[in-house]
N, C-alpha and C. Protein backbone atom coordinates (compact mmCIF):
# COMPACT_ATOMS: atom_id res chain seq x y z
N UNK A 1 114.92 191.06 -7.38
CA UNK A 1 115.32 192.45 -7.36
C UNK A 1 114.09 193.36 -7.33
N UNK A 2 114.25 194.50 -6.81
CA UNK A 2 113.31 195.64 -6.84
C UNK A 2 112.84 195.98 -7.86
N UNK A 3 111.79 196.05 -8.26
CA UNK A 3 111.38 197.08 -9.77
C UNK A 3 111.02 198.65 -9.53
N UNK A 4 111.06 198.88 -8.48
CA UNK A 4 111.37 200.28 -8.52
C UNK A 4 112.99 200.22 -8.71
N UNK A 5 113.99 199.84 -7.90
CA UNK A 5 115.32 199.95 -7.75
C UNK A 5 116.13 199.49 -9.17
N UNK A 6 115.48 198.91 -10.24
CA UNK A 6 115.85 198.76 -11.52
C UNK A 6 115.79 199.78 -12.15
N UNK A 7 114.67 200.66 -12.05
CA UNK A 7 114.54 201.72 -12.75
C UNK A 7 115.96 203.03 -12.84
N UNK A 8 116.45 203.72 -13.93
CA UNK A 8 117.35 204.58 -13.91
C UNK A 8 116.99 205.83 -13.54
N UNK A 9 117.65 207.15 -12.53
CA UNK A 9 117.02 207.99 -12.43
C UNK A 9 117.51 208.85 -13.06
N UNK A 10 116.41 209.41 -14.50
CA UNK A 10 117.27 210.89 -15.31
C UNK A 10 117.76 211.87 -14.54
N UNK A 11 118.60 212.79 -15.31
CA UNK A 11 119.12 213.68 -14.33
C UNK A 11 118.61 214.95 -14.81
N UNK A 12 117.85 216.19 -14.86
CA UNK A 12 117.69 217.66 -15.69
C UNK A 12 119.06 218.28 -15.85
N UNK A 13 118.46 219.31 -16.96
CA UNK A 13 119.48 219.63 -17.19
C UNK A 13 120.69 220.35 -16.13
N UNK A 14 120.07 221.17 -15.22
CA UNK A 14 120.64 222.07 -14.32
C UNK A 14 120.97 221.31 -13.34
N UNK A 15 120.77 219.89 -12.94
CA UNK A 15 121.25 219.44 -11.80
C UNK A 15 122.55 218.78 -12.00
N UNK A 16 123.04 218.96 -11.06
CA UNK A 16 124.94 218.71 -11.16
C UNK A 16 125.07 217.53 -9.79
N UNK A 17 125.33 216.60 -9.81
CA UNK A 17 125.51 215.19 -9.43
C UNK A 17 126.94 214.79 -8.59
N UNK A 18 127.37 214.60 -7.39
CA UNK A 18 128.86 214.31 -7.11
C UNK A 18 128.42 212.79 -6.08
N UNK A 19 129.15 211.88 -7.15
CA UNK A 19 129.06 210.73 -5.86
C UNK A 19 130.75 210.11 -5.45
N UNK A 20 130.38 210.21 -4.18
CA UNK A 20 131.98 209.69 -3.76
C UNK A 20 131.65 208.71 -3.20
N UNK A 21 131.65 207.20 -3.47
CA UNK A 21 131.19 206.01 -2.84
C UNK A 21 129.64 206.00 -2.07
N UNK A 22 129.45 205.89 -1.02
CA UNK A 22 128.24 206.15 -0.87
C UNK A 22 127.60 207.34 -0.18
N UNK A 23 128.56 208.22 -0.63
CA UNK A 23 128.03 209.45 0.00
C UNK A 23 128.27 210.43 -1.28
N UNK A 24 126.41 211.12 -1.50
CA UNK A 24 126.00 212.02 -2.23
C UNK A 24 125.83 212.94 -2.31
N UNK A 25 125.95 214.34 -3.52
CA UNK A 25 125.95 215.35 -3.06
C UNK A 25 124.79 215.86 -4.27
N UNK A 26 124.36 216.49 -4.10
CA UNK A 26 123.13 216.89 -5.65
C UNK A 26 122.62 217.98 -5.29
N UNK A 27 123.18 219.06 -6.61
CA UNK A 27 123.09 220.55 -6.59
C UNK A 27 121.97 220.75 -8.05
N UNK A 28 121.04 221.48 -7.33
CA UNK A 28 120.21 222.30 -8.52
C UNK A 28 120.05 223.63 -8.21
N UNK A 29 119.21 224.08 -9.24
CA UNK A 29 118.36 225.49 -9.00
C UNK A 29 117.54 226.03 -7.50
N UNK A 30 116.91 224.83 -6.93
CA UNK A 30 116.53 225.12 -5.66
C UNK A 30 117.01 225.01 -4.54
N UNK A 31 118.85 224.82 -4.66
CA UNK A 31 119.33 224.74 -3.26
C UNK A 31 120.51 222.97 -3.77
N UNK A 32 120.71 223.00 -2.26
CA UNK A 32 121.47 221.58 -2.62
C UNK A 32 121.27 220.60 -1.00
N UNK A 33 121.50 219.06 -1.50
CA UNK A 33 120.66 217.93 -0.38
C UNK A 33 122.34 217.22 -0.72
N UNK A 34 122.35 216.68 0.70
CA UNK A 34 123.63 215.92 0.73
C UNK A 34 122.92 214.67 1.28
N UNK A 35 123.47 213.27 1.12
CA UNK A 35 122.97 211.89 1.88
C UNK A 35 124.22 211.21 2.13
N UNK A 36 123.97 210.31 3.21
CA UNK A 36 125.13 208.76 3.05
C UNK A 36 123.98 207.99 2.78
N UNK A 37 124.17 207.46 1.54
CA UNK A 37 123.71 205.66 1.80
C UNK A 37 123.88 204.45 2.78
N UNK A 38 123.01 203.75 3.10
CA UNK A 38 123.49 202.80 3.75
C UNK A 38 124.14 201.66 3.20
N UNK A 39 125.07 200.51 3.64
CA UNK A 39 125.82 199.63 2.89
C UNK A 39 124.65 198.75 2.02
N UNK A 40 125.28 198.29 1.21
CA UNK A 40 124.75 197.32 0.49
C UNK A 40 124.53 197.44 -0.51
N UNK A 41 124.51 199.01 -0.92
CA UNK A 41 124.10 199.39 -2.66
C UNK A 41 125.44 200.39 -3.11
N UNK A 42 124.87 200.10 -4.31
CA UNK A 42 126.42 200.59 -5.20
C UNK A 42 125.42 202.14 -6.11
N UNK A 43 126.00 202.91 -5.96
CA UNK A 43 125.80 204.28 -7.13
C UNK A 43 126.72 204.39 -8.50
N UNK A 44 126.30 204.33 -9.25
CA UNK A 44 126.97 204.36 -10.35
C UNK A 44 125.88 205.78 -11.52
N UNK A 45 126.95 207.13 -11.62
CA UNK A 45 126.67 208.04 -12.69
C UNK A 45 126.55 207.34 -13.93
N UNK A 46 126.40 207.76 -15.22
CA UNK A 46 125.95 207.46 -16.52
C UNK A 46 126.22 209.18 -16.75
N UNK A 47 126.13 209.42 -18.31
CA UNK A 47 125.93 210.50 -18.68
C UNK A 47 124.98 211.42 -17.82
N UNK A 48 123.67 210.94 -18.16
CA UNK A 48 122.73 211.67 -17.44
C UNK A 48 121.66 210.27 -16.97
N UNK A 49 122.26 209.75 -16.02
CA UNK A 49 121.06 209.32 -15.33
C UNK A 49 122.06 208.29 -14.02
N UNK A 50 121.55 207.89 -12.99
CA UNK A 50 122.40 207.45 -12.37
C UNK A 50 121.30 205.75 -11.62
N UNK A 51 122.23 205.05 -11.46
CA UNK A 51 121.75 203.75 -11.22
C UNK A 51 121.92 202.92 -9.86
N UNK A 52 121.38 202.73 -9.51
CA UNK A 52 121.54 202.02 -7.76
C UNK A 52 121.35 201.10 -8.28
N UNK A 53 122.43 200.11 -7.99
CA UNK A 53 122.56 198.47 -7.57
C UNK A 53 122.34 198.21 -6.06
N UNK A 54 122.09 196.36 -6.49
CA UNK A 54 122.32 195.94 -4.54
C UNK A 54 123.72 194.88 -5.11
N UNK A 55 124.75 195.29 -3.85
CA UNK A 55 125.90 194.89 -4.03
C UNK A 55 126.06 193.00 -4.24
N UNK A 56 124.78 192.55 -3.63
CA UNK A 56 125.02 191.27 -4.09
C UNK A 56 123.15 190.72 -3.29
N UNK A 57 122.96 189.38 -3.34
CA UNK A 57 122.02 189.08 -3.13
C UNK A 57 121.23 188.49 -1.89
N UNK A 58 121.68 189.22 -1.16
CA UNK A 58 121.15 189.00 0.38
C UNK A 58 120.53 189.53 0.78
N UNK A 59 119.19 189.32 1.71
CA UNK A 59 118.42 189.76 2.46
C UNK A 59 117.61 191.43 1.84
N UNK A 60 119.62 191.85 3.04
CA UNK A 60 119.32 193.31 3.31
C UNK A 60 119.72 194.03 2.49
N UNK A 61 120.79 193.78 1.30
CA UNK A 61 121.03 194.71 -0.05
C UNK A 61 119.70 194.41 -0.77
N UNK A 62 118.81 193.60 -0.65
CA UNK A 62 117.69 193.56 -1.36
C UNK A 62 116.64 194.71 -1.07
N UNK A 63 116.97 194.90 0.10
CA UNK A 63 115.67 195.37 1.09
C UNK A 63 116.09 197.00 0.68
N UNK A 64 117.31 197.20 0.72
CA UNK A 64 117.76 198.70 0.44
C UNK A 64 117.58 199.05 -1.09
N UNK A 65 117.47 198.29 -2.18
CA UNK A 65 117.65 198.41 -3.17
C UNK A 65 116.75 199.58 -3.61
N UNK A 66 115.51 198.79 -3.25
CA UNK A 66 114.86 200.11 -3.93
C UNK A 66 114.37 201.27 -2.94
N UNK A 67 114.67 201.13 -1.46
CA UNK A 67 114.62 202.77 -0.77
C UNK A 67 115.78 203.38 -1.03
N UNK A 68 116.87 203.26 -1.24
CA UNK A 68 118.16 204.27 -2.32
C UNK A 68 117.59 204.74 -3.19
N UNK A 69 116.68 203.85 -4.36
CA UNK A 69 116.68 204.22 -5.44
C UNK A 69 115.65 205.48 -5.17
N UNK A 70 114.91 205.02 -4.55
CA UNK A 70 113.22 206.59 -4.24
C UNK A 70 114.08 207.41 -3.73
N UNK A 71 114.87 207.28 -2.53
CA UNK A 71 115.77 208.38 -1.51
C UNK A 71 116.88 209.58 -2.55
N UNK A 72 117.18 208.95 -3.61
CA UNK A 72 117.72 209.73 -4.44
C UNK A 72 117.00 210.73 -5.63
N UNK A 73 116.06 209.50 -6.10
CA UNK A 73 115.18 210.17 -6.86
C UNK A 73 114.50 211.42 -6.47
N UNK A 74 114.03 211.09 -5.22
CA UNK A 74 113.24 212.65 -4.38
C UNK A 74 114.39 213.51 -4.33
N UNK A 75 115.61 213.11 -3.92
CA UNK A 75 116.53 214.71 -3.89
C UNK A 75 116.53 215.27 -5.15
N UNK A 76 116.84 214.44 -6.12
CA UNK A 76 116.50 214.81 -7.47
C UNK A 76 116.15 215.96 -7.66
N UNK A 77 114.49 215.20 -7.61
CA UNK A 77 113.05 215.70 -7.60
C UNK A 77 112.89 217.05 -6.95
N UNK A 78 113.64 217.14 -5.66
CA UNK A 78 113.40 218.20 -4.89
C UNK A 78 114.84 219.51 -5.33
N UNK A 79 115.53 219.48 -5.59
CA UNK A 79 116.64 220.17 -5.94
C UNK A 79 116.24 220.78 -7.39
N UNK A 80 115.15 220.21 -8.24
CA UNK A 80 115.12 220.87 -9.39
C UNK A 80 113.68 221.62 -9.33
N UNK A 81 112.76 220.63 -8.66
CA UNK A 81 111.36 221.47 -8.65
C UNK A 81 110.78 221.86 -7.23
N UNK A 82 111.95 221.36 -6.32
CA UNK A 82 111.24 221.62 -4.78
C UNK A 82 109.87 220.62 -4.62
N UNK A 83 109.27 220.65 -3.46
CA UNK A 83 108.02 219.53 -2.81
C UNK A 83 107.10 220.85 -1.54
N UNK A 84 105.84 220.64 -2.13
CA UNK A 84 105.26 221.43 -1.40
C UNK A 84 104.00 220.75 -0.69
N UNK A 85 103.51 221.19 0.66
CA UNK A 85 102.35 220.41 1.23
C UNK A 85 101.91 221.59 1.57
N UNK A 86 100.53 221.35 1.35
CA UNK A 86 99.17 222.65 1.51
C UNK A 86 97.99 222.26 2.93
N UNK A 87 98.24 222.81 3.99
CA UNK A 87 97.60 223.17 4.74
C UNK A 87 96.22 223.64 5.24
N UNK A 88 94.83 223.15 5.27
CA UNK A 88 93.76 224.34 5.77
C UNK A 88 93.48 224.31 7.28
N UNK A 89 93.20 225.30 7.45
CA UNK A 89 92.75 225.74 9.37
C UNK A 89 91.30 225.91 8.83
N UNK A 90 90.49 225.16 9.34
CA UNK A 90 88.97 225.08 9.54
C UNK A 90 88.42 225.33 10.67
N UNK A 91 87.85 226.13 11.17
CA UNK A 91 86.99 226.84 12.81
C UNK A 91 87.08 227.86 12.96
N UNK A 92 85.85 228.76 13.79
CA UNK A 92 86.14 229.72 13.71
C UNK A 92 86.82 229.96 14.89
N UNK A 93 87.56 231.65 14.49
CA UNK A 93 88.69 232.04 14.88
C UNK A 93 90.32 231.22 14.50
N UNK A 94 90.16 230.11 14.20
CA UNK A 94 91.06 229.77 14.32
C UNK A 94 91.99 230.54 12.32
N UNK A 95 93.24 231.11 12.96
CA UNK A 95 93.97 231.35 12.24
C UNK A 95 96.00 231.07 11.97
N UNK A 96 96.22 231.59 10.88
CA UNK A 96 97.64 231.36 10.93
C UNK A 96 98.44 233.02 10.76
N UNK A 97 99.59 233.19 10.80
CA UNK A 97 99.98 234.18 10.38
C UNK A 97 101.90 234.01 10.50
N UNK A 98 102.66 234.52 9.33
CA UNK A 98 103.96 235.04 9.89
C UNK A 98 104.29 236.24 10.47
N UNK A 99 105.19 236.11 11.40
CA UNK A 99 105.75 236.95 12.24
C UNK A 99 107.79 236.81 11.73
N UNK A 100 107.56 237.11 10.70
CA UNK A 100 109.50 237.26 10.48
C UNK A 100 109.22 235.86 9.70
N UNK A 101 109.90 234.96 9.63
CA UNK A 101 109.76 233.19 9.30
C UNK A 101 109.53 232.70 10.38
N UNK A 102 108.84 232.78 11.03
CA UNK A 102 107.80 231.94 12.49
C UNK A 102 106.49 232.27 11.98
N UNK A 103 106.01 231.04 12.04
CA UNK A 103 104.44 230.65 11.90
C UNK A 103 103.94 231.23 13.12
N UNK A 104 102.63 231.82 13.17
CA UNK A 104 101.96 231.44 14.31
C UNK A 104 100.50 231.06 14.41
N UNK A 105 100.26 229.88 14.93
CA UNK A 105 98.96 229.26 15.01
C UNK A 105 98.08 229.39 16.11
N UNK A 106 97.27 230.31 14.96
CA UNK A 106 95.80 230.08 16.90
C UNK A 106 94.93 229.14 16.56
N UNK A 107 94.92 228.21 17.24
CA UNK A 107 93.71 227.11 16.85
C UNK A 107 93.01 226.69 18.08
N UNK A 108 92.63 227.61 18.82
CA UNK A 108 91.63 227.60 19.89
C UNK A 108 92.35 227.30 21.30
N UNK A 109 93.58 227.48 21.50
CA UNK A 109 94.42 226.69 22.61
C UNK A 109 94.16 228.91 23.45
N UNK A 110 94.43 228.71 24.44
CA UNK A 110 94.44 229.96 25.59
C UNK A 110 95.86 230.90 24.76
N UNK A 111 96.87 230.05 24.38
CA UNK A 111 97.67 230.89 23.72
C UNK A 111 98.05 230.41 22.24
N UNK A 112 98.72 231.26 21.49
CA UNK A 112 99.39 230.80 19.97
C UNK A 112 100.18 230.10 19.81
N UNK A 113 100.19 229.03 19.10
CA UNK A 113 101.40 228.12 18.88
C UNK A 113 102.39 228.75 17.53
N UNK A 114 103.68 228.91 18.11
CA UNK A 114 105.00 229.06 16.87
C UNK A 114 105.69 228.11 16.46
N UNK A 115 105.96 227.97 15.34
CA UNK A 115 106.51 226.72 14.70
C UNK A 115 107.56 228.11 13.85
N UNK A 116 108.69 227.34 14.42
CA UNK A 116 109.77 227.27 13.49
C UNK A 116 110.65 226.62 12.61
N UNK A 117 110.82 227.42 11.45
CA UNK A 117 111.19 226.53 10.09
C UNK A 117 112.50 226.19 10.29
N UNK A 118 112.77 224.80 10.12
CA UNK A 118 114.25 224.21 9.72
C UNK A 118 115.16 225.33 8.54
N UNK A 119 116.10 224.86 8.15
CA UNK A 119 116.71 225.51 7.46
C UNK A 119 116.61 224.58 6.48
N UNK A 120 115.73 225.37 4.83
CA UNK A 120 115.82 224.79 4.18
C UNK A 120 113.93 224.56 3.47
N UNK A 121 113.21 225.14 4.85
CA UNK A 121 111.66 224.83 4.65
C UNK A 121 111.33 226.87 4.67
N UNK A 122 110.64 226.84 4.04
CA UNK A 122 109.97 228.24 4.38
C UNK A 122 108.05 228.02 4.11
N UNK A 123 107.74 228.74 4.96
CA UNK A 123 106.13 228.68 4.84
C UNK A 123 105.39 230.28 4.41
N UNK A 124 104.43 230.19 3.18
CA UNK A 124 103.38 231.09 3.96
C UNK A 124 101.98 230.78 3.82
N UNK A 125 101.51 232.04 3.61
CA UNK A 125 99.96 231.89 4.72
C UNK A 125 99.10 232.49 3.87
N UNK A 126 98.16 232.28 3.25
CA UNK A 126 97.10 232.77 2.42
C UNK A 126 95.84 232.69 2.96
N UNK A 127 95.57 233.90 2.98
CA UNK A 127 94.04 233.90 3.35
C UNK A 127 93.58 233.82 4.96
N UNK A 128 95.17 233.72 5.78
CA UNK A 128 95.27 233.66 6.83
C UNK A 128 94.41 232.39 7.17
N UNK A 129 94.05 231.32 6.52
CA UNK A 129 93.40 230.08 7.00
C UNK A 129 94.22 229.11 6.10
N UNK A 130 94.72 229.31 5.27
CA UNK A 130 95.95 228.18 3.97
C UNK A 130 97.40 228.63 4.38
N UNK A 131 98.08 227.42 4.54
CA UNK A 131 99.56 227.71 4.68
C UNK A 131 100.36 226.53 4.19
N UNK A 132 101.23 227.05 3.52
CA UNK A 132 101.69 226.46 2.47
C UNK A 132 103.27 225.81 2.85
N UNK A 133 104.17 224.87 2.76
CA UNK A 133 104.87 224.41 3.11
C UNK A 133 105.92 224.13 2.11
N UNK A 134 107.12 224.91 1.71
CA UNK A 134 107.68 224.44 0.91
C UNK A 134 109.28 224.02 1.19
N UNK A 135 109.92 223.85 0.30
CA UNK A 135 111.64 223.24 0.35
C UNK A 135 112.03 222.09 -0.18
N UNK A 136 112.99 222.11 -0.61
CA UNK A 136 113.42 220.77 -1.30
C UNK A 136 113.51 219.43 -0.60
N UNK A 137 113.84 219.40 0.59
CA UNK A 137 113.75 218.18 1.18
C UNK A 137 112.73 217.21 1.05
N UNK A 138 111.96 216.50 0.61
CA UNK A 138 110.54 215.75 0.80
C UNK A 138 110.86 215.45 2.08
N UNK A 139 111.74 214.95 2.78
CA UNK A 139 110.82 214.49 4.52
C UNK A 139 111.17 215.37 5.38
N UNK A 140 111.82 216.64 5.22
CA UNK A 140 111.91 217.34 5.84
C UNK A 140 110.19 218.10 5.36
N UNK A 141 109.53 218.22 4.76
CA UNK A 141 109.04 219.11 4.02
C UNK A 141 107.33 218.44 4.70
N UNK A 142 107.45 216.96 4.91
CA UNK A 142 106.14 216.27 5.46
C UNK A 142 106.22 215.85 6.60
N UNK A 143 107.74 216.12 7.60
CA UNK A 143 107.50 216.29 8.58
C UNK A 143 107.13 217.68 9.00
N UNK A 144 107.46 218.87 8.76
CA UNK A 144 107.18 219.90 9.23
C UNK A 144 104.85 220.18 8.99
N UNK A 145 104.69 219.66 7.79
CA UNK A 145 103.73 219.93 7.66
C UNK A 145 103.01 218.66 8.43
N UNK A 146 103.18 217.41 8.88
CA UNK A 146 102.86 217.19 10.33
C UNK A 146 102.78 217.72 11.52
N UNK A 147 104.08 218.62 11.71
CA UNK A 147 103.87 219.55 13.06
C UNK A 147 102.81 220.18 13.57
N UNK A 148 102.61 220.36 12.07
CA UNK A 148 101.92 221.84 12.35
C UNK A 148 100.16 221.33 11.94
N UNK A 149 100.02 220.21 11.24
CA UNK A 149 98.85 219.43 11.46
C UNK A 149 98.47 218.85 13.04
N UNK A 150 99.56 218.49 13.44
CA UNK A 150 99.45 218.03 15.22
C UNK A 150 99.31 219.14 16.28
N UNK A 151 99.22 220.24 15.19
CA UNK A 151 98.70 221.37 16.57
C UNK A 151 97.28 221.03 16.80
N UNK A 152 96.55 220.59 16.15
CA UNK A 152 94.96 220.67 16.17
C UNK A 152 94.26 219.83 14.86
N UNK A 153 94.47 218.27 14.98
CA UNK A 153 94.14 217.83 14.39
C UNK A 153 92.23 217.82 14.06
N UNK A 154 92.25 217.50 12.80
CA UNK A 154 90.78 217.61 12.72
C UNK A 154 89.90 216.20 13.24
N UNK A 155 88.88 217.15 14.31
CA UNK A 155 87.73 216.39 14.94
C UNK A 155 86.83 215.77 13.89
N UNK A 156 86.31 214.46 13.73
CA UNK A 156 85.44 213.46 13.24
C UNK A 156 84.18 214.54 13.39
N UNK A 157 83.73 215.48 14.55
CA UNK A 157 82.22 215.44 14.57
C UNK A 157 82.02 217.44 13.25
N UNK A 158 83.09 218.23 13.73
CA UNK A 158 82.49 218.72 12.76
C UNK A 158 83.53 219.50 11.65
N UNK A 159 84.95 218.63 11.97
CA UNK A 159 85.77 218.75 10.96
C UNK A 159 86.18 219.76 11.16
N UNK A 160 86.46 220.62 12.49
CA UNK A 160 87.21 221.48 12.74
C UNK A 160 88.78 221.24 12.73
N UNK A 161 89.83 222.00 12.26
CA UNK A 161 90.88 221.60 13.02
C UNK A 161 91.67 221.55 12.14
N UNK A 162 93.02 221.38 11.68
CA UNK A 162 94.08 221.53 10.37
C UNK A 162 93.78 220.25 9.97
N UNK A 163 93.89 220.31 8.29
CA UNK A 163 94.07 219.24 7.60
C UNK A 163 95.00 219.80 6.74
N UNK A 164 95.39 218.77 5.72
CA UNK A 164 95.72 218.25 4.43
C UNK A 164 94.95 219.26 3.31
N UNK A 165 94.75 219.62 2.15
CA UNK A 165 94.76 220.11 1.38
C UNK A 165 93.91 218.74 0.75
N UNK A 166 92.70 218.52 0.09
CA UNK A 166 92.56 217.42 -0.43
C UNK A 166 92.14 216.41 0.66
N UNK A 167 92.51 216.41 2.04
CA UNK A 167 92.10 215.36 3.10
C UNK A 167 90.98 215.02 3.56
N UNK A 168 90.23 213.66 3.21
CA UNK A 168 88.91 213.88 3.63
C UNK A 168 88.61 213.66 5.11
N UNK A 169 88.00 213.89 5.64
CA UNK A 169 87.64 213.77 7.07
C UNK A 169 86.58 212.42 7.32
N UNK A 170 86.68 211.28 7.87
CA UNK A 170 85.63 210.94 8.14
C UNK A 170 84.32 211.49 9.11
N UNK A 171 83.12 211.47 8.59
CA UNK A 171 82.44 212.30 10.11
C UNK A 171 81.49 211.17 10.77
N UNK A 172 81.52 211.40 12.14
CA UNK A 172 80.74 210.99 13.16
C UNK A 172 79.35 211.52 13.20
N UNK A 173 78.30 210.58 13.22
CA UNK A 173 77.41 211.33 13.24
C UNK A 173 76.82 211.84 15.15
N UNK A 174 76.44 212.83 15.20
CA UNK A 174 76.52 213.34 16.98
C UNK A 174 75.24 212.77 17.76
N UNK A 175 74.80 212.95 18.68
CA UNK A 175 73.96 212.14 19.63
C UNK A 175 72.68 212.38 19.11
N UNK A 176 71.97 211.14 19.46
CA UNK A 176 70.67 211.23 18.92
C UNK A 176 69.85 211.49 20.16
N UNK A 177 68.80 212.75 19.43
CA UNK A 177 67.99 212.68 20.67
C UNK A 177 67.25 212.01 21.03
N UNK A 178 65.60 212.35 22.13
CA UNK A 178 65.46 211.14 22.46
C UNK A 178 64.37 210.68 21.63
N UNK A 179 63.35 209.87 21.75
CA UNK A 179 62.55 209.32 21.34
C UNK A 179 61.42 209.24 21.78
């Protein structure tokens, strides 16, 4: 069995829990995340904490056991405290800005790139070079802040280009002259 998927997930106080077989519903303070599970695992409430089984011992209820158990835990997670990813634009000129809830990114391209937010993600922009990514979803929340990293990923030689918050860059060292 999983030892993550053994583990029980508490519930806070404000979050309110509905499971109807394998389809979930989980309401907090920051909004609310609906899922289907896939077959093989069982949900079972408790007072306050709720428990994923694998329905029996094969393969693929093994294999699901413990991605249910994380897949729930993050809605959890995200419905009571939300999930945020932090952004920097490094180069010059290159900037961010909102226009209404549309991003817009200049990162050296002839025109601006707009990224628009799912429902459910909102962004902003500090310092017009930090932009901040928030919403309860976790993979809604690290795909969007991929997007918008894949406008202009950062170059090896002088680390221009969006990163991660915390991301180190490896660097290249550039041509040697001659001798």
């Amino acid at each position: 069995m999983s030892r993550i998927g053994k583990k029980p997930i508490s519930l806070p106080e404000k979050v309110d829990v509905k499971v109807e077989g394998l389809s979930l519903t989980i309401k907090g303070p920051k909004g609310q995340l609906q899922r289907t599970l896939p077959d093989g695992v069982r949900l079972s409430k408790n007072e306050n904490t709720i428990v994923v089984e694998p329905l029996n011992s094969k393969r693929k209820s093994r294999e699901l056991h413990g991605l249910c158990r994380s897949l729930v835990a993050n809605m959890v997670e995200g419905v009571s405290n939300g999930y945020t990813k932090k952004l920097e634009i490094i180069g010059v000129g290159s900037r961010a800005q909102l226009k209404g809830k549309t991003l817009v990114v200049s990162a050296g391209y002839s025109h601006p790139v707009e990224v628009v937010p799912p429902e459910g993600i909102t962004f902003k922009v500090e310092k017009n070079t930090n932009v901040i990514v928030n919403g309860t979803d976790k993979e809604l929340v690290g795909n969007e802040a991929a997007k918008i990293r894949a406008i202009r990923p950062p170059e090896p030689y002088k680390g221009k280009g969006i990163k991660y918050e915390g991301e180190h860059i490896i660097r290249k060292a550039g041509k040697s002259g001659k001798k």
